[in-house]
N, C-alpha and C. Protein backbone atom coordinates (compact mmCIF):
# COMPACT_ATOMS: atom_id res chain seq x y z
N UNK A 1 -69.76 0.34 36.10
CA UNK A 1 -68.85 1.16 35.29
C UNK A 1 -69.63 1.92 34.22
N UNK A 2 -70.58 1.27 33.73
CA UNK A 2 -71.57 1.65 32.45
C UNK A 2 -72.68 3.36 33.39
N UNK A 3 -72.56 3.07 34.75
CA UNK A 3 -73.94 3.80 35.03
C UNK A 3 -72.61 5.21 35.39
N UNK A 4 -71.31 4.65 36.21
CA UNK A 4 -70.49 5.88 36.16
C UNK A 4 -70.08 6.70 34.88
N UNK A 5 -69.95 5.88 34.02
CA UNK A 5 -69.71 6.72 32.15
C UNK A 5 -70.52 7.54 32.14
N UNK A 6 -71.78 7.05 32.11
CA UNK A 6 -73.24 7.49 31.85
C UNK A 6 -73.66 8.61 32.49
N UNK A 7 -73.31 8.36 33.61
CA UNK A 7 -73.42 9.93 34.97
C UNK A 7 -72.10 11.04 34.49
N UNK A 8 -71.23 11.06 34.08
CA UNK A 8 -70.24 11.08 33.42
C UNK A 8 -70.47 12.19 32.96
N UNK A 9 -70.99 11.34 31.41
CA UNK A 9 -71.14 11.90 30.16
C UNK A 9 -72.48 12.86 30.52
N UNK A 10 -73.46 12.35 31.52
CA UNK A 10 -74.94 13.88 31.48
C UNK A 10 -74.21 14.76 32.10
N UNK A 11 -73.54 15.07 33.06
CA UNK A 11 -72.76 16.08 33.87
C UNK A 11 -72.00 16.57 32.61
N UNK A 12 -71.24 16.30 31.90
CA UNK A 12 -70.15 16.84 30.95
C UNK A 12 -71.26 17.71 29.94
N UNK A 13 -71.75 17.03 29.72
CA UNK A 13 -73.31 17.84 29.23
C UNK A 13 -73.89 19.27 29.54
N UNK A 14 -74.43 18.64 30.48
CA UNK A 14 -74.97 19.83 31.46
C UNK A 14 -73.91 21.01 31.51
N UNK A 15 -72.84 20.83 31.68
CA UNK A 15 -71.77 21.98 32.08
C UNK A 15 -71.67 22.26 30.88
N UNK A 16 -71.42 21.86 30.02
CA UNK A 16 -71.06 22.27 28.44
C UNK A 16 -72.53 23.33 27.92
N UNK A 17 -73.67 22.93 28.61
CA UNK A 17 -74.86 24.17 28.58
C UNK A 17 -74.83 24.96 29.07
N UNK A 18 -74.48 25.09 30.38
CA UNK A 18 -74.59 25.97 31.23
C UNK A 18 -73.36 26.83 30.66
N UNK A 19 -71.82 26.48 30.28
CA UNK A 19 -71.19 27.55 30.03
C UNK A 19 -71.96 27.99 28.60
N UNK A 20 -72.65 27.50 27.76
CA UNK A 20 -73.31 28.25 26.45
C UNK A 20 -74.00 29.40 27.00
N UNK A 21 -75.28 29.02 27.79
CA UNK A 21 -75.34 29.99 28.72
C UNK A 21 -75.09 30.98 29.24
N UNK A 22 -74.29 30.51 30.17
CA UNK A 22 -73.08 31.93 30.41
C UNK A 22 -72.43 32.90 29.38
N UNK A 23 -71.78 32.33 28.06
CA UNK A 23 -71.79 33.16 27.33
C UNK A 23 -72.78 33.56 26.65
N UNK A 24 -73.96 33.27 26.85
CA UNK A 24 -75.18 34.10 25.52
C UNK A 24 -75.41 34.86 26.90
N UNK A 25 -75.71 34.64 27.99
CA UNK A 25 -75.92 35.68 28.63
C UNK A 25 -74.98 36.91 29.14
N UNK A 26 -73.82 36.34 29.20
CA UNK A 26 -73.03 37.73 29.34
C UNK A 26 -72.66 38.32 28.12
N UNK A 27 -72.60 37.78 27.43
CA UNK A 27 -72.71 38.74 25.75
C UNK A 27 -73.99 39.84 25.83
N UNK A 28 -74.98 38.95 26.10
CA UNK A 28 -76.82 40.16 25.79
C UNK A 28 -76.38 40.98 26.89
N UNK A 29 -76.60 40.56 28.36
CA UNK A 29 -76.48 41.64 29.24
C UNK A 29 -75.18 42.85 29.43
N UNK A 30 -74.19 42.21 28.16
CA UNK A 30 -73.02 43.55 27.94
C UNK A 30 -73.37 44.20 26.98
N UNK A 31 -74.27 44.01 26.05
CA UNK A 31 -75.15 44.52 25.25
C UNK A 31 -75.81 45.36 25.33
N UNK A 32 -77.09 44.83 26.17
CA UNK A 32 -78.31 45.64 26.27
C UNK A 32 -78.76 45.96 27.84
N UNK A 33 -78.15 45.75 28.69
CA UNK A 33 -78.26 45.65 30.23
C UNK A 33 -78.64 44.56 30.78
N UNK A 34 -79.00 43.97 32.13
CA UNK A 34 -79.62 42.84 32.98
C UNK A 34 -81.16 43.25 32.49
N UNK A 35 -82.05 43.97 32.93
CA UNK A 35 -83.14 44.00 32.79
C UNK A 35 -83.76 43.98 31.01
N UNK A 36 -82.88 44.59 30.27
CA UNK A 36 -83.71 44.37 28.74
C UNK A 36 -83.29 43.03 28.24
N UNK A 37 -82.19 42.51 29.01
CA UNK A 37 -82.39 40.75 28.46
C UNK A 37 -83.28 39.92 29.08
N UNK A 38 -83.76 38.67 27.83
CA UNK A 38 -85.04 38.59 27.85
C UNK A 38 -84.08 36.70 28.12
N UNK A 39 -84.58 36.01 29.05
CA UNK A 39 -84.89 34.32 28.58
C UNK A 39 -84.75 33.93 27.46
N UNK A 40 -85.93 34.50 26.81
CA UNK A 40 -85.88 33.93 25.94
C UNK A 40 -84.64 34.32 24.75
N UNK A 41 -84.30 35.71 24.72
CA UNK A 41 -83.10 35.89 23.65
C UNK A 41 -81.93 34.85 24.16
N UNK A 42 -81.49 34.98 25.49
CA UNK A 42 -80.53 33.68 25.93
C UNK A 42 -80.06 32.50 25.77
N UNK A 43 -81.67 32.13 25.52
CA UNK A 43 -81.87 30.90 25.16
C UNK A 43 -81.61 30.39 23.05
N UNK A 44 -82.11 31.33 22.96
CA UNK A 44 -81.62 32.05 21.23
C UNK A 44 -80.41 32.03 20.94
N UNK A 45 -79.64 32.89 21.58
CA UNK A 45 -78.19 32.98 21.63
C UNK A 45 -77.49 31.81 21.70
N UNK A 46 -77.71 31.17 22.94
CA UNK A 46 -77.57 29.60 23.33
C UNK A 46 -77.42 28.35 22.56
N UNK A 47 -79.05 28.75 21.62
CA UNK A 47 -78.96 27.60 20.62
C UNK A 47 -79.58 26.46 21.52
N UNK A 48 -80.45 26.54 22.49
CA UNK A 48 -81.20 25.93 23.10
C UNK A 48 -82.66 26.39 23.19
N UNK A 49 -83.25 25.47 24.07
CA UNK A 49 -84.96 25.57 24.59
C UNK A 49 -84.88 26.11 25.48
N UNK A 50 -86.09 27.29 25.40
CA UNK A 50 -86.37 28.30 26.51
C UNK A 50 -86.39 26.96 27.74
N UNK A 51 -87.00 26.03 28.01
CA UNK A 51 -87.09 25.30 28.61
C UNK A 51 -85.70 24.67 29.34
N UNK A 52 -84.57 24.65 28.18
CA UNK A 52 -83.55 24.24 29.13
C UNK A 52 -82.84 25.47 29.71
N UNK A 53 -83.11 26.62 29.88
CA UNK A 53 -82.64 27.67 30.62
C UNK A 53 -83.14 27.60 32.25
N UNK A 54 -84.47 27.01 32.17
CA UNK A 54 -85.09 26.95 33.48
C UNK A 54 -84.84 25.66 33.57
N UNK A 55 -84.57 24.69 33.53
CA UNK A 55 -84.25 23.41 33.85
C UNK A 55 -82.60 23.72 34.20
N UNK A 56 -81.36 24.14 34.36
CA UNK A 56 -80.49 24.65 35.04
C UNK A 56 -80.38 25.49 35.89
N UNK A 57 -81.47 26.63 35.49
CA UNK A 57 -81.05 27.87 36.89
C UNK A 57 -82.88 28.26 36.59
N UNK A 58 -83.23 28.24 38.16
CA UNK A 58 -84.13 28.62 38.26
C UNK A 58 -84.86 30.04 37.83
N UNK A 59 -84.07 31.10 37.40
CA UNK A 59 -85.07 32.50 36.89
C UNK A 59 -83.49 33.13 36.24
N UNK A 60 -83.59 34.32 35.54
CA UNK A 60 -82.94 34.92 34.85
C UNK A 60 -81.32 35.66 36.02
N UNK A 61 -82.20 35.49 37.07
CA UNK A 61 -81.27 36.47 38.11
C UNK A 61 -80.37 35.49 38.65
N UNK A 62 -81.37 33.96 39.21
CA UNK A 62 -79.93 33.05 39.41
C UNK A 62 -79.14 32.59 38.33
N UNK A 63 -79.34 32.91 37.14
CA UNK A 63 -78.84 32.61 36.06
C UNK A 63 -77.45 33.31 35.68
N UNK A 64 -77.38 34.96 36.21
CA UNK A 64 -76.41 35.91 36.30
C UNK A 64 -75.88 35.46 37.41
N UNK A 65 -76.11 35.29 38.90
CA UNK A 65 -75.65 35.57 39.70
C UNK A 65 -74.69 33.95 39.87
N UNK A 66 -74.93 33.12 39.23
CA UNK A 66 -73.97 31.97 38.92
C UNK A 66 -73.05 32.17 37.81
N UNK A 67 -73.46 33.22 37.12
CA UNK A 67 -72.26 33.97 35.65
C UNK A 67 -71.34 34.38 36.62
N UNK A 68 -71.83 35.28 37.67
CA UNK A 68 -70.55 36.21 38.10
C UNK A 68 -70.06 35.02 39.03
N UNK A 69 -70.67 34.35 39.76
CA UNK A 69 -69.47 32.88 40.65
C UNK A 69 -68.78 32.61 39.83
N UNK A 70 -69.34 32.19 38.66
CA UNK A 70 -68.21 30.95 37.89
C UNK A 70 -67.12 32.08 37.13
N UNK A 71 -67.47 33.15 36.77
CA UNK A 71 -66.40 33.87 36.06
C UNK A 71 -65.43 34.36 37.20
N UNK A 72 -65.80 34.96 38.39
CA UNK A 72 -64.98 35.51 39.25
C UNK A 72 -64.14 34.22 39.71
N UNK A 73 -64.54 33.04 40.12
CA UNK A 73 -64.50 31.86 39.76
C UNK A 73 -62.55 31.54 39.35
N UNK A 74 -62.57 31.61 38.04
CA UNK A 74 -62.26 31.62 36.67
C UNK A 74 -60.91 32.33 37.36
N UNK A 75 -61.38 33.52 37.84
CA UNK A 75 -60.37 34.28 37.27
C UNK A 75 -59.28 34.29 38.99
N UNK A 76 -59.87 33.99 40.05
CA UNK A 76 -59.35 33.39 41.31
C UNK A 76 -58.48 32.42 40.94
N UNK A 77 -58.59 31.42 40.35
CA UNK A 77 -58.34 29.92 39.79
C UNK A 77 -56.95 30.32 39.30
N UNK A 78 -57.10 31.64 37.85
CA UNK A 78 -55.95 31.65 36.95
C UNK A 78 -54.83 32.71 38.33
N UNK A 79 -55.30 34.07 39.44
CA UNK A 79 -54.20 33.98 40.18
C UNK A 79 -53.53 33.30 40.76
N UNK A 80 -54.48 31.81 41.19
CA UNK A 80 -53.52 31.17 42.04
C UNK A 80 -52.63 30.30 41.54
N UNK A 81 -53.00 29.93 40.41
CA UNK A 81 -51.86 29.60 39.71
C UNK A 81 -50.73 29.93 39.03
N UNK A 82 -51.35 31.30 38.87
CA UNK A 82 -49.69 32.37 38.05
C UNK A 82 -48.85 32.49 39.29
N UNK A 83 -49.04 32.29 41.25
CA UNK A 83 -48.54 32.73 42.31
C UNK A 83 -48.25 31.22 42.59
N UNK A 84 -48.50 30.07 42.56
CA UNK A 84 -48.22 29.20 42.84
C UNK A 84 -47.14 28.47 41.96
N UNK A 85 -47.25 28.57 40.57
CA UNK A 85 -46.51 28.45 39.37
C UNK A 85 -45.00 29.48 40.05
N UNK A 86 -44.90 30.56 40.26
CA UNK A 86 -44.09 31.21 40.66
C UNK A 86 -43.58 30.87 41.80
N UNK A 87 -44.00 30.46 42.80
CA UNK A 87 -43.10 30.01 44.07
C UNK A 87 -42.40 28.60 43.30
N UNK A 88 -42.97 27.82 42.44
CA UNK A 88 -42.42 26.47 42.33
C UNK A 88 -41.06 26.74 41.58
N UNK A 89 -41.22 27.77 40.90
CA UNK A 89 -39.83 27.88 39.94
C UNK A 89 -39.07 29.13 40.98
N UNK A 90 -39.14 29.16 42.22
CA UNK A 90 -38.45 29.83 43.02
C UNK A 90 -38.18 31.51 43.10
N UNK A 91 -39.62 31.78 42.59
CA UNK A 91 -39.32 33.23 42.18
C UNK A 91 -39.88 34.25 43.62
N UNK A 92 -39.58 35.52 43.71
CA UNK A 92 -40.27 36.16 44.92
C UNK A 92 -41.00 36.39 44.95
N UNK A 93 -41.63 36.94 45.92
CA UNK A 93 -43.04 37.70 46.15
C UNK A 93 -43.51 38.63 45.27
N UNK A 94 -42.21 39.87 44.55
CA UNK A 94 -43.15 40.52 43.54
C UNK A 94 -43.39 39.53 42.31
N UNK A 95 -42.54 38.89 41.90
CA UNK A 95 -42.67 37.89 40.64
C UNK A 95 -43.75 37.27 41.16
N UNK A 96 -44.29 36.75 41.94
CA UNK A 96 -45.80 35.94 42.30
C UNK A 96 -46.90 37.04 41.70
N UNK A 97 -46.60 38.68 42.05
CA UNK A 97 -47.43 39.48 42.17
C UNK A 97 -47.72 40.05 40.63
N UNK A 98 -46.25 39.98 40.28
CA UNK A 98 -46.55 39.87 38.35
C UNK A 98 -47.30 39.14 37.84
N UNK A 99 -47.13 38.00 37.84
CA UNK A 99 -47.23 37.01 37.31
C UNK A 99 -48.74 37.00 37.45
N UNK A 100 -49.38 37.35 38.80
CA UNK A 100 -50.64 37.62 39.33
C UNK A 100 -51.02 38.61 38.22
N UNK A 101 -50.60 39.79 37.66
CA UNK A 101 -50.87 40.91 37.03
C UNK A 101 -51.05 40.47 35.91
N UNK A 102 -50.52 40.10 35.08
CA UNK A 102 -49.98 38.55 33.79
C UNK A 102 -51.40 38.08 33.90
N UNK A 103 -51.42 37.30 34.75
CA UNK A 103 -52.54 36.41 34.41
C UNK A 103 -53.93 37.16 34.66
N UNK A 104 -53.90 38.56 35.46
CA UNK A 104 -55.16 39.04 35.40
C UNK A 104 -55.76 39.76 34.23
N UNK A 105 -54.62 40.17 33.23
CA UNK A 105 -54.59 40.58 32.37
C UNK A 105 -55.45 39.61 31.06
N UNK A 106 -54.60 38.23 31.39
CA UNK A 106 -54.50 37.55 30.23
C UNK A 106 -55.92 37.21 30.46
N UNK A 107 -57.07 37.04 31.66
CA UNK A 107 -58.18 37.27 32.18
C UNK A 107 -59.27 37.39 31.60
N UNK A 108 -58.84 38.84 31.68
CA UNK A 108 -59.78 40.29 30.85
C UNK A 108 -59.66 40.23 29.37
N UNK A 109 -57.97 40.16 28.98
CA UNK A 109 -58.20 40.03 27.47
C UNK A 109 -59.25 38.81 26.65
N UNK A 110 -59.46 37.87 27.19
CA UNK A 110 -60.11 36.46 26.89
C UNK A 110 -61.70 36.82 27.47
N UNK A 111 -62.16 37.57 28.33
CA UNK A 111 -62.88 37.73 28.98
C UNK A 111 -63.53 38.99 28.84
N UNK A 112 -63.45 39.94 28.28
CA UNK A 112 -63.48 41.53 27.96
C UNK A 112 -65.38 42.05 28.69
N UNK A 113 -66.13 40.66 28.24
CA UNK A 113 -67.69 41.46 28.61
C UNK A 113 -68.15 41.16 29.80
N UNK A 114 -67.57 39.91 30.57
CA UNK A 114 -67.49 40.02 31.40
C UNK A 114 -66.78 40.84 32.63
N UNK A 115 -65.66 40.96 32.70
CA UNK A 115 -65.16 42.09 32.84
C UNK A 115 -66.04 43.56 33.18
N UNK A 116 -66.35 43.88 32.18
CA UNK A 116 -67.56 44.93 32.35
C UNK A 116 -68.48 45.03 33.03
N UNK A 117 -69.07 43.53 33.01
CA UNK A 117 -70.40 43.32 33.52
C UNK A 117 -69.71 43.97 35.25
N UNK A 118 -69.06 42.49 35.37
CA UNK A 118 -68.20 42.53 36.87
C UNK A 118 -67.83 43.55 37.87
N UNK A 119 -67.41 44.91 36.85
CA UNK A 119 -66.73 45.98 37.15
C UNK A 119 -68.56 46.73 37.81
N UNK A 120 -69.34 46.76 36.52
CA UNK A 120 -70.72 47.59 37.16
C UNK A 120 -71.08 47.12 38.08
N UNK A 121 -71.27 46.13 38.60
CA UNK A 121 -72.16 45.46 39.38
C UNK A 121 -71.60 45.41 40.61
N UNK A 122 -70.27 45.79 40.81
CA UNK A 122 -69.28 46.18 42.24
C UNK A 122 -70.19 47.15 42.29
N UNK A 123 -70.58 48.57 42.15
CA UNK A 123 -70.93 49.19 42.02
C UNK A 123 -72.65 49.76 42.70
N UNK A 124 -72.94 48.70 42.08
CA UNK A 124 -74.88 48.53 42.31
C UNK A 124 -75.00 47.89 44.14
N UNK A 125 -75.74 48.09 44.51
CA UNK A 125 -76.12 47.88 45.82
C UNK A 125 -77.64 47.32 45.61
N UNK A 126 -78.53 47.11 44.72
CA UNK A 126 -79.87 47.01 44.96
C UNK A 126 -79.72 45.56 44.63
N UNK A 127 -79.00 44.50 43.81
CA UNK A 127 -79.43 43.54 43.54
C UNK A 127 -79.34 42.34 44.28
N UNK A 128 -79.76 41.05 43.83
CA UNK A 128 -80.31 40.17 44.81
C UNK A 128 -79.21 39.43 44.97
N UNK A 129 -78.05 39.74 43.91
CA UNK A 129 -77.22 38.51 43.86
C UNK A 129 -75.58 39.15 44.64
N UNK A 130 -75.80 40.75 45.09
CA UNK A 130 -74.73 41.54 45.84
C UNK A 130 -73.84 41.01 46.84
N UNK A 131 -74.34 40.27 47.71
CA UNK A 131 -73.56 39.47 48.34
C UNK A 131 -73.12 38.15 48.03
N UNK A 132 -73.84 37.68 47.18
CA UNK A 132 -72.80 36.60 46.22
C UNK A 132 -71.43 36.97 45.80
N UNK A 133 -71.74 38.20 45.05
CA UNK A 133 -70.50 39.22 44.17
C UNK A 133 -69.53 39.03 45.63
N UNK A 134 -70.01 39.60 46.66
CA UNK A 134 -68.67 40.30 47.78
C UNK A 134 -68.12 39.25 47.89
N UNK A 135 -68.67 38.10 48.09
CA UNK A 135 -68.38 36.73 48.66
C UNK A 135 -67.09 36.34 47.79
N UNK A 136 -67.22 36.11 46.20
CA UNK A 136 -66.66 35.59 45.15
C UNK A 136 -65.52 36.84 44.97
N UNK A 137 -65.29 38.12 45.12
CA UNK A 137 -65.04 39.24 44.85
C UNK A 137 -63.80 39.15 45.73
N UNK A 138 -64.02 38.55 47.27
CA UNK A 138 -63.03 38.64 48.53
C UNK A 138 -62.19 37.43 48.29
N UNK A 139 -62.82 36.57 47.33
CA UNK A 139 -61.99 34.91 47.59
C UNK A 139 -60.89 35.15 46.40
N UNK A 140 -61.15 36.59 45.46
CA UNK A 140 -60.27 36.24 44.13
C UNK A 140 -59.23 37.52 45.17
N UNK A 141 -59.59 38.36 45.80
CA UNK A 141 -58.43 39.59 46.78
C UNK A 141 -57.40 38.44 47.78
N UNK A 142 -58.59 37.98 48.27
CA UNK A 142 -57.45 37.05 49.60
C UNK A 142 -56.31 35.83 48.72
N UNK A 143 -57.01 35.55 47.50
CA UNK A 143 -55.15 35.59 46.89
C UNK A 143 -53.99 36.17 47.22
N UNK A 144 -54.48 37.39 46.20
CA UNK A 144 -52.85 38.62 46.69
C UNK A 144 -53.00 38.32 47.66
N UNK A 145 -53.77 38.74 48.50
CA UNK A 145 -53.56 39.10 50.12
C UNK A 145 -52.57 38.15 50.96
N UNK A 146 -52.68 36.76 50.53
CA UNK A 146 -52.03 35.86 50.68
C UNK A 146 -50.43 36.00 50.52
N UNK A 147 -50.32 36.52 49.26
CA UNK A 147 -48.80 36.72 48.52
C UNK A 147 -48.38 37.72 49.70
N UNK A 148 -49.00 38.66 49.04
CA UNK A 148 -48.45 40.04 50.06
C UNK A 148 -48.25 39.35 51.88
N UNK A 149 -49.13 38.58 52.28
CA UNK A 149 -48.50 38.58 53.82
C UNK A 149 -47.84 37.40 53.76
N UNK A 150 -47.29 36.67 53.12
CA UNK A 150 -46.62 35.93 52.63
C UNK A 150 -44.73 36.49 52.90
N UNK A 151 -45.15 37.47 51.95
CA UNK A 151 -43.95 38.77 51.58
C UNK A 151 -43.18 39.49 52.47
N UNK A 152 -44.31 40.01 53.55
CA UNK A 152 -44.20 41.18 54.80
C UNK A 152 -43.27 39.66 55.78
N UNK A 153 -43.80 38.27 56.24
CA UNK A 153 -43.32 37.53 56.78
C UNK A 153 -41.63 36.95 55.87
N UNK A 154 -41.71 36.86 55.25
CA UNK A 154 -40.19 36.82 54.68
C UNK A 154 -39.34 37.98 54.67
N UNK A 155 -40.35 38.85 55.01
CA UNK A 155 -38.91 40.09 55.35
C UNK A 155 -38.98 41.03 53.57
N UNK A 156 -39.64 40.29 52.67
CA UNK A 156 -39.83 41.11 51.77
C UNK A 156 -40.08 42.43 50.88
N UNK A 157 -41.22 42.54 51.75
CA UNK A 157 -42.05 43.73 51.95
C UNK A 157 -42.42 44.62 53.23
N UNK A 158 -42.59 45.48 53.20
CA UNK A 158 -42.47 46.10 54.50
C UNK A 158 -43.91 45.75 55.30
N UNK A 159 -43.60 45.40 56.77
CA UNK A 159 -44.19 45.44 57.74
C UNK A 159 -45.41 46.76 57.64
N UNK A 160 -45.51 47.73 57.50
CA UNK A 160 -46.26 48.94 57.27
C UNK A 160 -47.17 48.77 56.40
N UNK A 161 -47.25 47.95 55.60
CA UNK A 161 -48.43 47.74 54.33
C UNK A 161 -49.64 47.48 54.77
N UNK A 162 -50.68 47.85 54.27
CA UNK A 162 -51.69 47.77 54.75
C UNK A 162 -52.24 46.30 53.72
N UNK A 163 -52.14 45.01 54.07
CA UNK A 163 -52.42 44.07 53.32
C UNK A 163 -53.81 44.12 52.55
N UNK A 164 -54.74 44.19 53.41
CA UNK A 164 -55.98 44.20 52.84
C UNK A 164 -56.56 45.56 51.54
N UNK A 165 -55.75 46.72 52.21
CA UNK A 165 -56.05 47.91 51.32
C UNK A 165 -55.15 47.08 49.83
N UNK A 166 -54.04 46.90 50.09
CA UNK A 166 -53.21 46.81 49.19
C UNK A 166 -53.50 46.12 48.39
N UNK A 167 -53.88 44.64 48.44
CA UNK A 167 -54.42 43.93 47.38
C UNK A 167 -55.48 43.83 46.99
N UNK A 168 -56.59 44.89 47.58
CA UNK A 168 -57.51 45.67 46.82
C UNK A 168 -56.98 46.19 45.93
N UNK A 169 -56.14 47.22 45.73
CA UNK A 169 -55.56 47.77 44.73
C UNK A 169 -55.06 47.54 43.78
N UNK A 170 -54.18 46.49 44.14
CA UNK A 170 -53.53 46.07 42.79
C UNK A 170 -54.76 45.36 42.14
N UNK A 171 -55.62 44.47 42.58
CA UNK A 171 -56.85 43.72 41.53
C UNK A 171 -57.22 45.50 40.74
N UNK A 172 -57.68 46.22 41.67
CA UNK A 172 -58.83 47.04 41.07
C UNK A 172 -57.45 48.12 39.93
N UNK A 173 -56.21 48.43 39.91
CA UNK A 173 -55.31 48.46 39.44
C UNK A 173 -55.62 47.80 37.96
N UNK A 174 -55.80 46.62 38.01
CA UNK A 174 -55.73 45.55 37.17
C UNK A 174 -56.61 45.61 36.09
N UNK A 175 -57.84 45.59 37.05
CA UNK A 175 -59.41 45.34 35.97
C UNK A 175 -59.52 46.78 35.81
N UNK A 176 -59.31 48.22 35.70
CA UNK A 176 -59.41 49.00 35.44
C UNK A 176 -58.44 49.54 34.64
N UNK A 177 -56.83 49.05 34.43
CA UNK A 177 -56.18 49.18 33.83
C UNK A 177 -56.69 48.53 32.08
N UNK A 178 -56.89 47.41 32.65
CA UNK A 178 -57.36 46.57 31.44
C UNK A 178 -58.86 47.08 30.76
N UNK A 179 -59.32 47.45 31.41
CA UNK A 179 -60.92 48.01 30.80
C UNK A 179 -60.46 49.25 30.01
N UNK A 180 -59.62 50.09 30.50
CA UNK A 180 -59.20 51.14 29.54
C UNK A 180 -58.11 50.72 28.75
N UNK A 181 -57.14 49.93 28.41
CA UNK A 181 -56.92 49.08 27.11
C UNK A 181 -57.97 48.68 26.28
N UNK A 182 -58.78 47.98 27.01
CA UNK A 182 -59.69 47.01 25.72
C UNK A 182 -60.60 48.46 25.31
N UNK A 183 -61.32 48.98 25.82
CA UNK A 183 -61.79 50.40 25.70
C UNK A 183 -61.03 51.64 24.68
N UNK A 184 -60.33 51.95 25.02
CA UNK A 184 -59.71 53.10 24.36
C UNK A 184 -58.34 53.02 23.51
N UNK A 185 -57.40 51.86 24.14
CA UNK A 185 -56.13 51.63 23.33
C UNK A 185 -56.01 50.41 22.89
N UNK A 186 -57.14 50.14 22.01
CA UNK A 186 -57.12 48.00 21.65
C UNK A 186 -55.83 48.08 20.76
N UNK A 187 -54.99 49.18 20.44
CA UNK A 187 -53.87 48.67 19.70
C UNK A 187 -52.81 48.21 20.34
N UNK A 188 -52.64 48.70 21.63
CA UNK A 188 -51.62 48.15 22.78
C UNK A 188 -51.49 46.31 22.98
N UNK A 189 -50.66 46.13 23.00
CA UNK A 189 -50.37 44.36 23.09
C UNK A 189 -50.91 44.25 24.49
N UNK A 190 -50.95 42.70 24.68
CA UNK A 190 -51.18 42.48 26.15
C UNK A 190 -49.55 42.77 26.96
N UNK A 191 -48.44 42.09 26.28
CA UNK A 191 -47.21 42.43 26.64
C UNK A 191 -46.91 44.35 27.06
N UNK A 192 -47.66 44.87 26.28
CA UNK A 192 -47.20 46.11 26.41
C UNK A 192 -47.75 46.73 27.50
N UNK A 193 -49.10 46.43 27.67
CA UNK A 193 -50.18 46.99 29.32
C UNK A 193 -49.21 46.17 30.38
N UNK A 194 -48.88 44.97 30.22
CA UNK A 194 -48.24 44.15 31.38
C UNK A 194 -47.11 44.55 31.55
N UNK A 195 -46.24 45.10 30.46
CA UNK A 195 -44.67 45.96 30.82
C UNK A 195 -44.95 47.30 31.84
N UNK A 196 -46.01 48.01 31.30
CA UNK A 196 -46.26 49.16 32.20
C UNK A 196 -46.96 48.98 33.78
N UNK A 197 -47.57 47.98 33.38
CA UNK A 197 -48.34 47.47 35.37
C UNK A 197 -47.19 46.98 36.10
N UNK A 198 -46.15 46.39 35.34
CA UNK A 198 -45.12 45.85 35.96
C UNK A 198 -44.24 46.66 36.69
N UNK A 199 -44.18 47.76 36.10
CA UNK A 199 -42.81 48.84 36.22
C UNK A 199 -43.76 49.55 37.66
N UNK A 200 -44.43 49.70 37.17
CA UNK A 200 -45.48 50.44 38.19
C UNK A 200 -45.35 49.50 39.47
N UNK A 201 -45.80 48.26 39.50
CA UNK A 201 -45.75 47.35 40.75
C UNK A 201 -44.26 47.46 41.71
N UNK A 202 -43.09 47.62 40.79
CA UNK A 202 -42.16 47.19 40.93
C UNK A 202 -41.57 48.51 41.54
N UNK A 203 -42.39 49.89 41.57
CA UNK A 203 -41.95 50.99 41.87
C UNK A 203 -40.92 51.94 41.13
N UNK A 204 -40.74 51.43 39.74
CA UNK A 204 -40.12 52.26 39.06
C UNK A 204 -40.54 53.29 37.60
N UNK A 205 -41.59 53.87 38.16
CA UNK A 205 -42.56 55.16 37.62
C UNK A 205 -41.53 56.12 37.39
N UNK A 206 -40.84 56.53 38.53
CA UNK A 206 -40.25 57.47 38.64
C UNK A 206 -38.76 58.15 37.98
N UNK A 207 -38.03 56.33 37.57
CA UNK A 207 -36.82 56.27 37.00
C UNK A 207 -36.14 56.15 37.79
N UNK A 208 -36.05 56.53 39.04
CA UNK A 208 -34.75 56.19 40.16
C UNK A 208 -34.52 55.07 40.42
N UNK A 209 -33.47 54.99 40.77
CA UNK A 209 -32.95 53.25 41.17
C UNK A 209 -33.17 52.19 40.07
């Protein structure tokens, strides 16, 4: 019982570094880019030994490329529970898909530099950790994707949807909606971006019906 505590308590440890970590490094590299952050500032930031940076992740790059798992991570975790939370209290498919919007929101607001990072690095094609990203990138889409054919099979949503395009969209909808809040309108509430993604989801832009 003493050696399970013990194994326990170094693991609770260890993770409690590694997320320090994660945030001194996605703070510098929303800062100053991937390449002008240095180890050693990380480790600064951190409030640790250059030494325990390489004693968790072997070089600076697996060091990011486990930032973007565990944050994309993170944020997979909080849809499936705003969509799962929603079927339990009996709500439909778009209320799963709100609620999805809700929590991607509530995400980004808690999350803002990552976010950023996340958004560039869709983007980049040269780095080592690119197919990590797609990997982690497809597991937080095949959520919705889930809802939505979920939806089309209950008769919900129309048969004609293109599932896969679609819940591309609404994520990239989401994190781009929210990047230009935190960006340009930080006076907007989170309630107030989520009233307007909502109306929008829900198809009423237009005022009819």
């Amino acid at each position: 019982m003493e050696s399970t505590s013990a194994t326990s308590g170094g693991s609770t440890r260890r993770e409690a570094t590694r997320q320090k970590l994660y945030e001194a490094a996605v703070t510098l590299i929303a800062e100053q880019g991937f390449s002008a952050t240095t180890v050693d500032e990380i480790a600064e930031r951190a409030g640790v030994a250059k030494g325990t940076v390489y004693y968790n992740f072997a070089s600076k790059s697996v060091l990011f490329e486990e930032l973007l798992r565990h944050g994309v991570g993170l944020l997979t975790a909080s849809l499936r529970e705003a969509a799962e939370r929603t079927a339990a209290q009996g709500g439909s498919k778009v209320d799963a898909l709100d609620a999805m919007v809700r929590a991607g929101l509530v995400f980004i607001d808690r999350y803002p530099a990552f976010t950023q990072l996340y958004v560039a690095e869709l983007w980049r094609t040269n780095r080592a950790w690119q197919s990590t990203l797609m990997v982690v990138r497809q597991e937080a889409v095949a959520v919705v994707e889930g809802v939505l054919r979920d939806g089309v099979e209950a008769g919900e949503f129309s048969e004609e949807i293109d599932i896969q395009l679609t819940a591309a969209a609404l994520v990239g909808m989401v994190l781009v909606a929210a990047l230009d809040w935190k960006s340009f309108q930080p006076e907007r509430s989170l309630d107030d971006v989520h009233a307007a993604l909502s109306r929008l989801l829900q198809g009423r832009v237009s005022g009819k019906g």
